[in-house]
Protein backbone atom coordinates (compact mmCIF):
# COMPACT_ATOMS: atom_id res chain seq x y z
CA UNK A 1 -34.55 12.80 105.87
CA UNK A 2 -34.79 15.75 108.67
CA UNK A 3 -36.21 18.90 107.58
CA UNK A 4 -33.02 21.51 107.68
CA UNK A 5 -33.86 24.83 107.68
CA UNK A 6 -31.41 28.07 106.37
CA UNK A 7 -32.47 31.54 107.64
CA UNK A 8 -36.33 31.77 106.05
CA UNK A 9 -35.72 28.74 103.46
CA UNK A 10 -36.45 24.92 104.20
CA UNK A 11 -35.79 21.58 102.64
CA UNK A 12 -38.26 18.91 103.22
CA UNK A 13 -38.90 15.52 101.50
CA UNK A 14 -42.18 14.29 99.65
CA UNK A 15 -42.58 11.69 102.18
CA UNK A 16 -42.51 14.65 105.01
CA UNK A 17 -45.17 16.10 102.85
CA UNK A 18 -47.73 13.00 102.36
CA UNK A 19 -46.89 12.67 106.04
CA UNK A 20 -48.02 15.81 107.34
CA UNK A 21 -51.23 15.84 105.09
CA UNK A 22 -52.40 12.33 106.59
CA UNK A 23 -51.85 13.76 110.31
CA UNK A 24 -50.02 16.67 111.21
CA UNK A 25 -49.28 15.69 114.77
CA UNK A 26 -47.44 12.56 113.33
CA UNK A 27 -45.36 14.75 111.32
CA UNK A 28 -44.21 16.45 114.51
CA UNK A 29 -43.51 12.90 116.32
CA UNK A 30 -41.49 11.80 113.54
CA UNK A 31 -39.81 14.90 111.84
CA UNK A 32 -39.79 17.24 114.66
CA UNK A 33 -39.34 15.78 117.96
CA UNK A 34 -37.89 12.73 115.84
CA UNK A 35 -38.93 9.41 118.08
CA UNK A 36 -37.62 6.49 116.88
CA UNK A 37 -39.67 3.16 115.98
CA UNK A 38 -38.70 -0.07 114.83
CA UNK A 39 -39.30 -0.83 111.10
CA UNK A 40 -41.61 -2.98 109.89
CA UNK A 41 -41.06 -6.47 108.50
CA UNK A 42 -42.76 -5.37 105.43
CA UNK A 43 -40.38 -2.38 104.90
CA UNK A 44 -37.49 -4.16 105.30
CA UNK A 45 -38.88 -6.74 102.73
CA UNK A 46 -39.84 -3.47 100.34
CA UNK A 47 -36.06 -2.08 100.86
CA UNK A 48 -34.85 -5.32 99.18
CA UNK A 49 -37.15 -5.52 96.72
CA UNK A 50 -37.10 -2.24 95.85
CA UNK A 51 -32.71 -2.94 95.42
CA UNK A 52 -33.20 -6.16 93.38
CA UNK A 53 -35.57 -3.91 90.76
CA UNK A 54 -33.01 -0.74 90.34
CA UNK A 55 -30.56 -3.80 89.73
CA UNK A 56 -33.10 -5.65 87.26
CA UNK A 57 -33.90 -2.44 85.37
CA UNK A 58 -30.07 -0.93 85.14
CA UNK A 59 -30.39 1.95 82.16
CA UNK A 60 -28.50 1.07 79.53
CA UNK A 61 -28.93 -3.02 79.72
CA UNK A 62 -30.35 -4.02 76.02
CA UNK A 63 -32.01 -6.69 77.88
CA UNK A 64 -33.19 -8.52 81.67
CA UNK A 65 -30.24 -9.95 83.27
CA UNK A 66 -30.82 -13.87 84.03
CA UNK A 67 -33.81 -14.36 86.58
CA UNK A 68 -31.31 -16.56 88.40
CA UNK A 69 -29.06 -13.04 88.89
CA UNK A 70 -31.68 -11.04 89.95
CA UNK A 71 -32.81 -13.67 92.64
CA UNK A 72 -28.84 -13.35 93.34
CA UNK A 73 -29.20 -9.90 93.97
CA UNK A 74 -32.34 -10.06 96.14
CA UNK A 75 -30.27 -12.66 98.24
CA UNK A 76 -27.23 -10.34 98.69
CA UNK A 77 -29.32 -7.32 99.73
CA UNK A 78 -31.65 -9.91 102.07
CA UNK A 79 -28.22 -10.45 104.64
CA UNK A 80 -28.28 -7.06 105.30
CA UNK A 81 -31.88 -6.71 106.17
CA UNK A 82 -33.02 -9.81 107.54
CA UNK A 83 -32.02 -9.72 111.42
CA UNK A 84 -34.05 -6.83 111.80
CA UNK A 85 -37.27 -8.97 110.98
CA UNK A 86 -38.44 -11.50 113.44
CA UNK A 87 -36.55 -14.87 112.81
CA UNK A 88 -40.09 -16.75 113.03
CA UNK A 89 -41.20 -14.46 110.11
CA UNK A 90 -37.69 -14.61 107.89
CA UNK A 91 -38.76 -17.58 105.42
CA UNK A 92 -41.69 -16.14 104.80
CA UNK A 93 -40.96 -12.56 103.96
CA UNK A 94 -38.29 -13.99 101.97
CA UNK A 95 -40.15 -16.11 100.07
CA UNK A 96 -42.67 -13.38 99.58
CA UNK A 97 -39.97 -11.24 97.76
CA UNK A 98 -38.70 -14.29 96.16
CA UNK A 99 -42.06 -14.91 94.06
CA UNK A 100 -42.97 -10.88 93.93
CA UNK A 101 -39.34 -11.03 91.78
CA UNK A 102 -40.33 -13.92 89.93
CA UNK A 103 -43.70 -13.35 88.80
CA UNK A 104 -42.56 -9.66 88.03
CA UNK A 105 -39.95 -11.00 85.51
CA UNK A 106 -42.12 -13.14 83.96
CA UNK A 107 -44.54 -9.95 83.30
CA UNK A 108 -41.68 -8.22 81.86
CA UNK A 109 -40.80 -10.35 79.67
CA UNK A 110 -44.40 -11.07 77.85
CA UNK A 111 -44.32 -7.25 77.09
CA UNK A 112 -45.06 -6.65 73.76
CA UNK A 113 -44.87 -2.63 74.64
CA UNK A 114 -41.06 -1.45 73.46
CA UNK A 115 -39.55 1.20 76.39
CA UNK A 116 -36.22 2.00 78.12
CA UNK A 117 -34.99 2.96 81.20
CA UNK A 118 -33.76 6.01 81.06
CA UNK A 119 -32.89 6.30 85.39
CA UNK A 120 -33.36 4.23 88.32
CA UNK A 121 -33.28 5.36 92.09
CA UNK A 122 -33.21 9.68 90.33
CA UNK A 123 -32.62 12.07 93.39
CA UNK A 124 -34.00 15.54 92.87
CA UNK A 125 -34.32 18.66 94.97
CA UNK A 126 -36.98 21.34 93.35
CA UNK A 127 -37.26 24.60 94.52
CA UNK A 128 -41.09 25.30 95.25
CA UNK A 129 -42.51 28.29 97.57
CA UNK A 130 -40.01 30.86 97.48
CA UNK A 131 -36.81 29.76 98.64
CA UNK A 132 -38.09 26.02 100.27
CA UNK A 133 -37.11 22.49 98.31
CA UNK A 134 -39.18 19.84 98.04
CA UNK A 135 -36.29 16.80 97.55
CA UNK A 136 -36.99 12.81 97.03
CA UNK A 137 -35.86 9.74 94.92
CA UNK A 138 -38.04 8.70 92.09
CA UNK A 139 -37.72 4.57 91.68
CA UNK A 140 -37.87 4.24 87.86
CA UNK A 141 -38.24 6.65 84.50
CA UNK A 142 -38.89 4.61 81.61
CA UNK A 143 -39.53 6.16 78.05
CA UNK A 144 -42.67 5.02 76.42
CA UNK A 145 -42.61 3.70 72.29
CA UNK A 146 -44.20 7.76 71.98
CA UNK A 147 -41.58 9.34 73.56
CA UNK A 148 -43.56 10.07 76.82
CA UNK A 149 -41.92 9.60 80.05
CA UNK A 150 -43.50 7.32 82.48
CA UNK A 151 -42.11 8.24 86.53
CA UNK A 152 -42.60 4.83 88.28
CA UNK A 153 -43.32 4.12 91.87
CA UNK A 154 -43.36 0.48 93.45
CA UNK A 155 -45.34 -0.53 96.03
CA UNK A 156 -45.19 -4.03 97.59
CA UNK A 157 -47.90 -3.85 99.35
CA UNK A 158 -51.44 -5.79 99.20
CA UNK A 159 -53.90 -2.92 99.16
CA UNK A 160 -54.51 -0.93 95.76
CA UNK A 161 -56.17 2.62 96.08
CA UNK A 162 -59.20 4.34 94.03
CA UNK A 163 -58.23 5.71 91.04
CA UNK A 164 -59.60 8.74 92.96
CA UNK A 165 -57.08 8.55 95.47
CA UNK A 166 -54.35 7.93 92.98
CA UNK A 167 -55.39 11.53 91.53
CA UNK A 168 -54.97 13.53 94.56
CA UNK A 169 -51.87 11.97 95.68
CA UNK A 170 -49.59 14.70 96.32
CA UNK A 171 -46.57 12.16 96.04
CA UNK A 172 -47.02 11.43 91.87
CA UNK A 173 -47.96 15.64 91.89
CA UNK A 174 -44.41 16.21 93.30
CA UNK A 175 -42.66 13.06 90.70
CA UNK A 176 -44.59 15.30 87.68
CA UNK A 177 -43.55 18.31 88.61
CA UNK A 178 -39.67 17.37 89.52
CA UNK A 179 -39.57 15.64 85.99
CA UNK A 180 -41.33 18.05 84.45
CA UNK A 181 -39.64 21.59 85.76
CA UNK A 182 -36.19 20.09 86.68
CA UNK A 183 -35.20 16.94 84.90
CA UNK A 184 -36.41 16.79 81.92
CA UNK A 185 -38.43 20.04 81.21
CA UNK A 186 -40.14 20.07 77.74
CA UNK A 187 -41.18 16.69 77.95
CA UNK A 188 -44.43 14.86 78.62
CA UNK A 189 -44.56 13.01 81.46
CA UNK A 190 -47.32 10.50 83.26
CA UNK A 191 -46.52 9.42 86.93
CA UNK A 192 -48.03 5.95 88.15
CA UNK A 193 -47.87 3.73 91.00
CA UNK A 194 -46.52 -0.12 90.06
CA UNK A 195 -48.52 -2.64 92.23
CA UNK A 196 -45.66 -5.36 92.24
CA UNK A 197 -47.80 -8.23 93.67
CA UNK A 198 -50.85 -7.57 91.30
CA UNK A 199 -48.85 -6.83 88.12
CA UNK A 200 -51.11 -3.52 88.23
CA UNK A 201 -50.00 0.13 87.55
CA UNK A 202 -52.33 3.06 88.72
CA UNK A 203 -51.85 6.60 86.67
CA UNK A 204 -52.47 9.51 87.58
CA UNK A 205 -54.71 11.39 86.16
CA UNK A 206 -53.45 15.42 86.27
CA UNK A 207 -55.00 18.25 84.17
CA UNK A 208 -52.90 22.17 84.48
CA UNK A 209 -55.67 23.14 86.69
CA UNK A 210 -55.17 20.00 89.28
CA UNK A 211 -51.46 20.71 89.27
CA UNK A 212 -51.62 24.55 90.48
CA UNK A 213 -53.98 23.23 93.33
CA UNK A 214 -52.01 20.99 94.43
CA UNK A 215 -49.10 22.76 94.43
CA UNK A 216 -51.34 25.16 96.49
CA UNK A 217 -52.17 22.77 98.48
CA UNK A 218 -48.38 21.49 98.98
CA UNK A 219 -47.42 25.32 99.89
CA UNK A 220 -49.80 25.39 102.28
CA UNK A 221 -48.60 22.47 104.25
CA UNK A 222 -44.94 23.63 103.97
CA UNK A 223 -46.22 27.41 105.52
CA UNK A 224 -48.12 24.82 108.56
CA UNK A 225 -44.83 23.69 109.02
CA UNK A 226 -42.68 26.46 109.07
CA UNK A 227 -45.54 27.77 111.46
CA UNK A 228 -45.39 24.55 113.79
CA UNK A 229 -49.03 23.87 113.17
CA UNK A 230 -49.15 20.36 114.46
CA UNK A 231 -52.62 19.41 115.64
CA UNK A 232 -53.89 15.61 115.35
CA UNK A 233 -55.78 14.18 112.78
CA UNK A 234 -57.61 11.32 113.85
CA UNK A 235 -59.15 8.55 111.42
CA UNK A 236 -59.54 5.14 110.98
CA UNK A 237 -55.65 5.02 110.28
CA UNK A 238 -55.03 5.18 113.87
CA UNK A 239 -55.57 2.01 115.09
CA UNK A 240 -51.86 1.18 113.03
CA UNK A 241 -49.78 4.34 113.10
CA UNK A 242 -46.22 3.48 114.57
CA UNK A 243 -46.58 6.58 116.65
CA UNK A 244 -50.16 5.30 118.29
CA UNK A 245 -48.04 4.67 121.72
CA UNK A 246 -45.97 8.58 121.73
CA UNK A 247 -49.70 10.48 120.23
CA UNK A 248 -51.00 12.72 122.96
CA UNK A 249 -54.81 11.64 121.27
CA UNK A 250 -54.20 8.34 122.84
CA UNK A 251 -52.41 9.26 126.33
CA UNK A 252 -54.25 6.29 128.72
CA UNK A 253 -56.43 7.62 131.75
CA UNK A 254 -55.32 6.77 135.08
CA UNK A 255 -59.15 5.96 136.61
CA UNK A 256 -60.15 4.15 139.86
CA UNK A 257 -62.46 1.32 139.92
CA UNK A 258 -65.50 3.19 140.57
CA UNK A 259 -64.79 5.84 138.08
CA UNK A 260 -64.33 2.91 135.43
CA UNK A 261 -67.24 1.57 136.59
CA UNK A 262 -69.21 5.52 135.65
CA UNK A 263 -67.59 5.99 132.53
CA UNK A 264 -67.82 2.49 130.66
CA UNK A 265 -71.80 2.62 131.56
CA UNK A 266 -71.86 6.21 129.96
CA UNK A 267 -70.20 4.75 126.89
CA UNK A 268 -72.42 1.73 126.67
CA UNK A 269 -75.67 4.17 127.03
CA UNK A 270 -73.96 5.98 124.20
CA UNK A 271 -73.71 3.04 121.41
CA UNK A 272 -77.00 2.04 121.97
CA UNK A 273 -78.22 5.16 121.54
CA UNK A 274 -76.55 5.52 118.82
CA UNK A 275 -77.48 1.91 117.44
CA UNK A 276 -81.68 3.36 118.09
CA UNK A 277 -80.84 7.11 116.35
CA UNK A 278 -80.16 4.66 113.39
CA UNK A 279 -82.62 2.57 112.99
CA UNK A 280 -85.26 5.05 113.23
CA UNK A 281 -84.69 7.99 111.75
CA UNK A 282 -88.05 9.30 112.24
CA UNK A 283 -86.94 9.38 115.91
CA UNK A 284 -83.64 10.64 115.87
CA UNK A 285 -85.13 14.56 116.89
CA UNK A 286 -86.30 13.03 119.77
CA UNK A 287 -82.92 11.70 120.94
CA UNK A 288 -80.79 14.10 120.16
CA UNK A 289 -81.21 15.94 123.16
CA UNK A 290 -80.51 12.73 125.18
CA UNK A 291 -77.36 11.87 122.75
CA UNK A 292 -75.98 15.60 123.74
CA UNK A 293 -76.13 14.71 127.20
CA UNK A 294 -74.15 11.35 127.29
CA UNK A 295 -71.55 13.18 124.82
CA UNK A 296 -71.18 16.05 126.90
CA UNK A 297 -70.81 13.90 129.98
CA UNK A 298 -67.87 11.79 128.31
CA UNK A 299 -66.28 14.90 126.70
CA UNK A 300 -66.36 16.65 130.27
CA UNK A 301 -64.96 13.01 132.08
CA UNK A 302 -61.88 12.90 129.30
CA UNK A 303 -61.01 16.39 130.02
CA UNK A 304 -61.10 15.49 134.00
CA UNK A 305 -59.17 12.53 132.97
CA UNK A 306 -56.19 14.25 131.31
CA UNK A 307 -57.04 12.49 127.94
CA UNK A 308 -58.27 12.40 125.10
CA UNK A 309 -59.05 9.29 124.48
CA UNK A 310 -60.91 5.75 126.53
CA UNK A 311 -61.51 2.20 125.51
CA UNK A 312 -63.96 -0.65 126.92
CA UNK A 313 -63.90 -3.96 126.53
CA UNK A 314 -66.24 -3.67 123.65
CA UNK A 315 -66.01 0.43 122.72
CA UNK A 316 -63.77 2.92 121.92
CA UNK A 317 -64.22 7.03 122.20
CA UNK A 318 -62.26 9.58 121.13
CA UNK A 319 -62.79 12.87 122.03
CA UNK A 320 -62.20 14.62 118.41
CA UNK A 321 -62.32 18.39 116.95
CA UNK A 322 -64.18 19.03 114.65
CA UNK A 323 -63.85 22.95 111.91
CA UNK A 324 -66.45 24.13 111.05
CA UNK A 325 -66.53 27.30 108.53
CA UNK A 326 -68.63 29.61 107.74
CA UNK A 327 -68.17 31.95 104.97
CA UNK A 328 -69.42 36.28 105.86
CA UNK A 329 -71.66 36.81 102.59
CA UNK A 330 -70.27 40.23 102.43
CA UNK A 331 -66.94 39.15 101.29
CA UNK A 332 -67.92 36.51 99.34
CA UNK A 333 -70.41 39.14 97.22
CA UNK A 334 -66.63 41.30 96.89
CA UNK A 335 -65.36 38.43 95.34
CA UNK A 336 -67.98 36.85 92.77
CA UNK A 337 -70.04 39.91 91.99
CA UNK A 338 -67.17 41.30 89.24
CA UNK A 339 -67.62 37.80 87.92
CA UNK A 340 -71.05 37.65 87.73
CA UNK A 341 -71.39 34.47 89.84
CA UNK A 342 -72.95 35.83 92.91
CA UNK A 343 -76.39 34.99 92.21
CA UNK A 344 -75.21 31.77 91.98
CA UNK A 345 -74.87 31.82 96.16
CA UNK A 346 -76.98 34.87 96.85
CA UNK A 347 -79.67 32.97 99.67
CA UNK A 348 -77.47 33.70 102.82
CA UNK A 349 -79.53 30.57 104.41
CA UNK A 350 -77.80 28.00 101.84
CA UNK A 351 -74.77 30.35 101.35
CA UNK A 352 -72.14 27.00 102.25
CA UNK A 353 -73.73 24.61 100.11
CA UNK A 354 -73.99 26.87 97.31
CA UNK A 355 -70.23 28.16 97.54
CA UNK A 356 -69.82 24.28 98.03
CA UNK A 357 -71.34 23.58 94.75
CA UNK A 358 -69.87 26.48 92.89
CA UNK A 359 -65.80 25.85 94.15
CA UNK A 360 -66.81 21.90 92.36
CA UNK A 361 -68.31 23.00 88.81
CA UNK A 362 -67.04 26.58 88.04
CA UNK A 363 -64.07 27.00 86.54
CA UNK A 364 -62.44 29.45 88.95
CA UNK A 365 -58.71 30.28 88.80
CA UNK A 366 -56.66 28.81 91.78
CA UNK A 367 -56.49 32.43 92.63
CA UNK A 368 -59.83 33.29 92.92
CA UNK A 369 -60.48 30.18 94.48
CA UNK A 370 -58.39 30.50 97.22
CA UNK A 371 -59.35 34.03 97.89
CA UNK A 372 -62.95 32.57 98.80
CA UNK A 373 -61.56 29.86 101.28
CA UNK A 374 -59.80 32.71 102.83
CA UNK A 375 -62.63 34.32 103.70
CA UNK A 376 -63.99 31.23 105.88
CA UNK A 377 -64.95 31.56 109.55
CA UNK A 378 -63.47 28.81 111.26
CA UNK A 379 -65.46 27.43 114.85
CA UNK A 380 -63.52 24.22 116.41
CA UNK A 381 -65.89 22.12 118.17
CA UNK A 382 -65.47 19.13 120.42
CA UNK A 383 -67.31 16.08 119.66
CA UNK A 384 -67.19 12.29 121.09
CA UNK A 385 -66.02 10.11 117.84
CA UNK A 386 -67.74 6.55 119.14
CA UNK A 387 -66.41 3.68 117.58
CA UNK A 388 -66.99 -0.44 118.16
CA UNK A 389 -63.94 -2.40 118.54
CA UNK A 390 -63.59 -5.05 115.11
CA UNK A 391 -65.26 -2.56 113.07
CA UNK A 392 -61.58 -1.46 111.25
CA UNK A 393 -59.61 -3.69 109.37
CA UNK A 394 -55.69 -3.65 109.42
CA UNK A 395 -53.60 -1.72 107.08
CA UNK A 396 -50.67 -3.38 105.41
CA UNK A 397 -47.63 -0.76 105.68
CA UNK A 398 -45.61 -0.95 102.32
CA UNK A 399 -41.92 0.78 100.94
């Protein structure tokens, strides 16, 4: 779904949203400048699966069609999928789906919980942040023996997040909120993700006081947007991001042999460094001053290479920027004086941590709270992010 704007308002999806939040710049490859890239195996496989389940769960069935029907289904939907997936990897993704079906059945039918689907595959377009609309397509809404509604999500992937992770997901915030405000206001609703292969579901965990930040938060990225904020965020996620080959982070240097030659012995110098500044931290002051030096030199070769970003045989560096903020103590004494928290951050030497501490354990409105972030001083720094190739393990992409 392309972002469409109208005059001053925009329409954007949830999935634009969780997009831009992981990495901006992606966001703009995708959604912006709109580059295609091949689908995955995996979400073509979570396409059918996620067909065969709104066919399984059909509101208004008084019971689970046959197994054998369902399989049926997943077979119909699979001829119109499978010749984008590499023929050497067909049997296997189908099989995959096959027994992700079957073993979900069989779950389903040892419940001993009573619920009903009330709605499978439920578009919904909420207005949020003036005159902007947040749309989507929620998988599932069953209602609970207690009347609750529970918003489900499937994923078909392998990998399960932190409970932690499942809280700040601003995916379920955007489910609660479209059931909650717009389809069925007044009622009580949960949000979870379904881990098909595991049999697990993850719930989110919201309070009032979560919501309005992320909803903040969410406003926020739509105003980046609208403001064509697009700088890179690199982590660990990298190394898989369909976009890897079209990210100006990871634009290849054009070197000669000699200047190879420089630059990989730089890097090496670097790691091991790095390796001793570990080790012995009693000795770390004393090698700072060398570990500036090699980082400087590298940062000042990438910019003289064009790029951002070089890889030996055995390292990787990224030349990364870093915010720092800093927060005026003037303005933040305006703001928490009247309520009597500023001796709680008065020593201007510890002034960050402190406001740190304080934005984690008081309870400060989302107002007031974002009235002290706005006060930051931001500083972008460049920095050498030095990593050794193995050390990151492979992401499974899931529908």
């Amino acid at each position: 779904m392309a972002v469409c704007f109208d005059g001053n308002s925009m329409k954007i999806s949830y999935t634009q949203v969780t997009t831009y939040q992981r990495c901006p710049h992606k966001y703009q490859l995708a959604y912006v400048d709109r580059i295609p890239v091949p689908k995955t195996p995996n979400l073509h496989l979570g396409n059918v699966v996620h067909g065969a389940l709104s066919f399984m769960h059909k509101p208004g069935n008084l019971a689970l069609p046959a197994q054998e029907a369902i399989i049926a289904e997943f077979c119909r939907l699979w001829q119109a999928e499978q010749a984008e997936i590499p023929e050497d990897q067909r049997d296997s993704y189908f099989q995959q789906g096959v027994e992700m079906l079957q073993r979900h059945y069989a779950r389903e039918q040892s419940h001993t919980d009573r619920r009903q689907t009330a709605t499978v595959e439920q578009y919904f377009s909420i207005p949020f942040a003036q005159d902007d609309n947040i749309a989507g397509r929620i998988d599932r809404v069953d209602v609970l023996d207690n009347g609750v509604l529970e918003v489900l999500d499937y994923k078909t992937g392998r990998r399960m997040p932190a409970q932690t992770d499942v809280n700040a997901d601003l995916q379920l915030a955007i489910y609660r909120l479209a059931a909650q405000e717009l389809l069925y206001p007044g009622k009580t609703v949960v949000t979870s993700f379904y881990y098909l292969l595991h049999g697990l579901t993850f719930t989110a965990e919201h309070t009032p006081r979560q919501l309005e930040e992320m909803k903040a938060e969410i406003t926020d990225i739509i105003g980046n947007i609208e403001k064509g904020e697009f700088s890179p965020r690199v982590d660990r996620s990298c190394d898989w991001c369909d976009y890897r080959s079209h990210c100006l982070v990871f634009k290849p240097a054009v070197v000669s042999e000699a200047e190879r030659a420089d630059i990989d012995a730089l890097i090496k110098d670097l790691a091991e460094l790095e390796t001793l500044r570990k080790a012995s931290k009693a000795e770390a002051k004393e090698q700072d001053k060398r570990y500036a030096e090699l980082a400087g030199a590298i940062l000042d070769w990438l910019n003289n290479a064009g790029t951002r970003f070089y890889a030996t045989d055995r390292y990787r560096v990224l030349s990364a920027i870093i915010t720092r903020t800093t927060y005026p103590a003037a303005a933040i004494k305006e703001i928490l004086e009247p309520l009597g928290l500023w001796e709680k951050v008065l020593a201007d030497n510890i002034l960050k941590k402190k406001l740190d501490e304080l934005l984690k354990k008081e309870p400060l409105s989302p107002m007031v709270k974002r009235q002290l972030l706005a006060t930051g001083e931001k500083k972008e720094t460049s920095v050498v992010k030095l990593t050794r190739l193995g050390d990151n393990e492979e992401e499974e992409e899931e529908a």
